[in-house]
C-alpha atoms as a PDB file:
ATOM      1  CA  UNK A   1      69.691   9.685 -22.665  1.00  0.00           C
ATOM      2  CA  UNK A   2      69.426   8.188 -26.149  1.00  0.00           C
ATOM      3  CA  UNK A   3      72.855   7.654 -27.837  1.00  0.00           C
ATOM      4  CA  UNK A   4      72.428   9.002 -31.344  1.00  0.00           C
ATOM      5  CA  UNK A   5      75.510   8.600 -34.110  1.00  0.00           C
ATOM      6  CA  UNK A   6      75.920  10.857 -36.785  1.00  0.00           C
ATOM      7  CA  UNK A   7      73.986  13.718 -35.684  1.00  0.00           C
ATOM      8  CA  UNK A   8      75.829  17.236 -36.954  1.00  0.00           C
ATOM      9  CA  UNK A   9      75.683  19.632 -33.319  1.00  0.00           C
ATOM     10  CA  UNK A  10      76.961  22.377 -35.645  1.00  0.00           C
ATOM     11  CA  UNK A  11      74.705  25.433 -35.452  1.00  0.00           C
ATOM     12  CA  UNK A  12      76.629  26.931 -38.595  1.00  0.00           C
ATOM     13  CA  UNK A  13      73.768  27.456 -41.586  1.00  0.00           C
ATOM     14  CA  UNK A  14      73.649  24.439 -43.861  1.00  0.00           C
ATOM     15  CA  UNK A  15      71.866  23.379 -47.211  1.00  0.00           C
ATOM     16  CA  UNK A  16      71.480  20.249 -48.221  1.00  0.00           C
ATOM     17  CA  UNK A  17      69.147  17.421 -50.124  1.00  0.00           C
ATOM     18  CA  UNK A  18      66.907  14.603 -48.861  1.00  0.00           C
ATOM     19  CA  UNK A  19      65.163  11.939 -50.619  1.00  0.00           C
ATOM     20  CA  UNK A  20      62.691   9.470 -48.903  1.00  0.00           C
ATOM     21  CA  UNK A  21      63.569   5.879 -49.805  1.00  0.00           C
ATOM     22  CA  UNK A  22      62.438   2.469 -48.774  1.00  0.00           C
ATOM     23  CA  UNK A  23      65.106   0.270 -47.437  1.00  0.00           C
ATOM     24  CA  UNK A  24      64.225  -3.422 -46.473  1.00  0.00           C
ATOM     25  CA  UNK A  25      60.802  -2.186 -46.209  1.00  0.00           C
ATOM     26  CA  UNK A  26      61.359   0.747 -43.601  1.00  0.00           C
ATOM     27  CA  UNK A  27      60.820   4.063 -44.876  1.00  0.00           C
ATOM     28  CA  UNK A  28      63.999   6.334 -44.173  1.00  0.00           C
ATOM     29  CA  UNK A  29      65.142   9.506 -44.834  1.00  0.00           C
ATOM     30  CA  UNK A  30      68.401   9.777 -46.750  1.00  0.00           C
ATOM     31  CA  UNK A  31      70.451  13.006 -46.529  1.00  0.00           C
ATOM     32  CA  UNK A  32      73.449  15.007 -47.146  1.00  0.00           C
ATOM     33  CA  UNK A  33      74.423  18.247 -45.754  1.00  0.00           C
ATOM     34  CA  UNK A  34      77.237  21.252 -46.593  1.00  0.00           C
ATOM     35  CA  UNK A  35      77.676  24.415 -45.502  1.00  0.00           C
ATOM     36  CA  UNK A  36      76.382  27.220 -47.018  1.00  0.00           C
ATOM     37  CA  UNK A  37      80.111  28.277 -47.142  1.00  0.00           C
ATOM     38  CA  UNK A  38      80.320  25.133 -49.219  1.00  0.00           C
ATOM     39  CA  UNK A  39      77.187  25.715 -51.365  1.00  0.00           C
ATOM     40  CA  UNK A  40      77.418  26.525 -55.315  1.00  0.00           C
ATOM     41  CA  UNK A  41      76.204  30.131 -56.310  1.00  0.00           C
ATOM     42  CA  UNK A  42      73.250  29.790 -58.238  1.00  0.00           C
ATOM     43  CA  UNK A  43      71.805  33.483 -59.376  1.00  0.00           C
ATOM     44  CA  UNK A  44      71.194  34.895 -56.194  1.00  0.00           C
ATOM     45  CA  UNK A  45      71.278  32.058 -54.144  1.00  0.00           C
ATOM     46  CA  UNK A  46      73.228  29.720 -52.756  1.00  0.00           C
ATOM     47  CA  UNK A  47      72.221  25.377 -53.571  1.00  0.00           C
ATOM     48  CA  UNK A  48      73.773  22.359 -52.629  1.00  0.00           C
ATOM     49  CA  UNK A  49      74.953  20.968 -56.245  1.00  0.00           C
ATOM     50  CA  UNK A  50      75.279  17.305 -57.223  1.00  0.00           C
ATOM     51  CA  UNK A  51      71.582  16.269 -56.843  1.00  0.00           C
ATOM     52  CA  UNK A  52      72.533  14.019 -59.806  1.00  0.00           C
ATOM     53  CA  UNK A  53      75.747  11.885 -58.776  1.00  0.00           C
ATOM     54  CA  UNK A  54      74.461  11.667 -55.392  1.00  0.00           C
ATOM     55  CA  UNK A  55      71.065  10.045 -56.583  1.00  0.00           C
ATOM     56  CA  UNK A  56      73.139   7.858 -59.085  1.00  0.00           C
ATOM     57  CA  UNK A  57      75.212   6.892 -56.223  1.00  0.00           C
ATOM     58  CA  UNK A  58      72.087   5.803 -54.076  1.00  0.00           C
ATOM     59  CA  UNK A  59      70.636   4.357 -57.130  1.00  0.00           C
ATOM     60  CA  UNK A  60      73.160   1.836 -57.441  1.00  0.00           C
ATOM     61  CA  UNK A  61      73.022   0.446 -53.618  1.00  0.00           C
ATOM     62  CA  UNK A  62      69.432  -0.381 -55.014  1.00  0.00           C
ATOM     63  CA  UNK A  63      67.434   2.065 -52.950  1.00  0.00           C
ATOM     64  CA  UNK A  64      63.731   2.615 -53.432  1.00  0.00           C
ATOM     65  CA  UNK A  65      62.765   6.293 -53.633  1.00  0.00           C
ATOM     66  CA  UNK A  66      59.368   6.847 -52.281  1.00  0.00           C
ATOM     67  CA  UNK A  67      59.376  10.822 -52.940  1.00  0.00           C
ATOM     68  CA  UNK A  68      62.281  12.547 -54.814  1.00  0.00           C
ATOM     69  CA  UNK A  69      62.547  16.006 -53.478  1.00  0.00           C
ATOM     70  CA  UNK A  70      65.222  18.756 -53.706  1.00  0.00           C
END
């Protein structure tokens, strides 16, 4: 069996955001997760806010977006 890190086993709903970047030259996709318990009310629904600061924060580590999508 493969011995994966990081990988959230929690079947509670979540929302989150993903961008596709370049790093070193491998494509990879870079995410963050909440809970919906977590999320921001927007109208009727419920979004994960901070698509901003967290995109300024990858930004900075020089990351190479390939496809911006939220």
């Amino acid at each position: 069996m493969m011995n994966v890190p990081n990988i959230n086993t929690s079947f509670s709903p979540k929302i989150g955001i993903f961008w596709l970047i370049m790093e070193n030259g491998v494509p990879r996709f870079l995410t963050d997760m909440i809970s919906v318990d977590e999320g921001e009310q927007y109208g009727d629904s419920v979004t994960w806010s901070g698509h901003y600061d967290f995109w300024e924060k990858i930004r900075t580590q020089n990351k190479t977006p390939l496809q911006a999508v939220s």
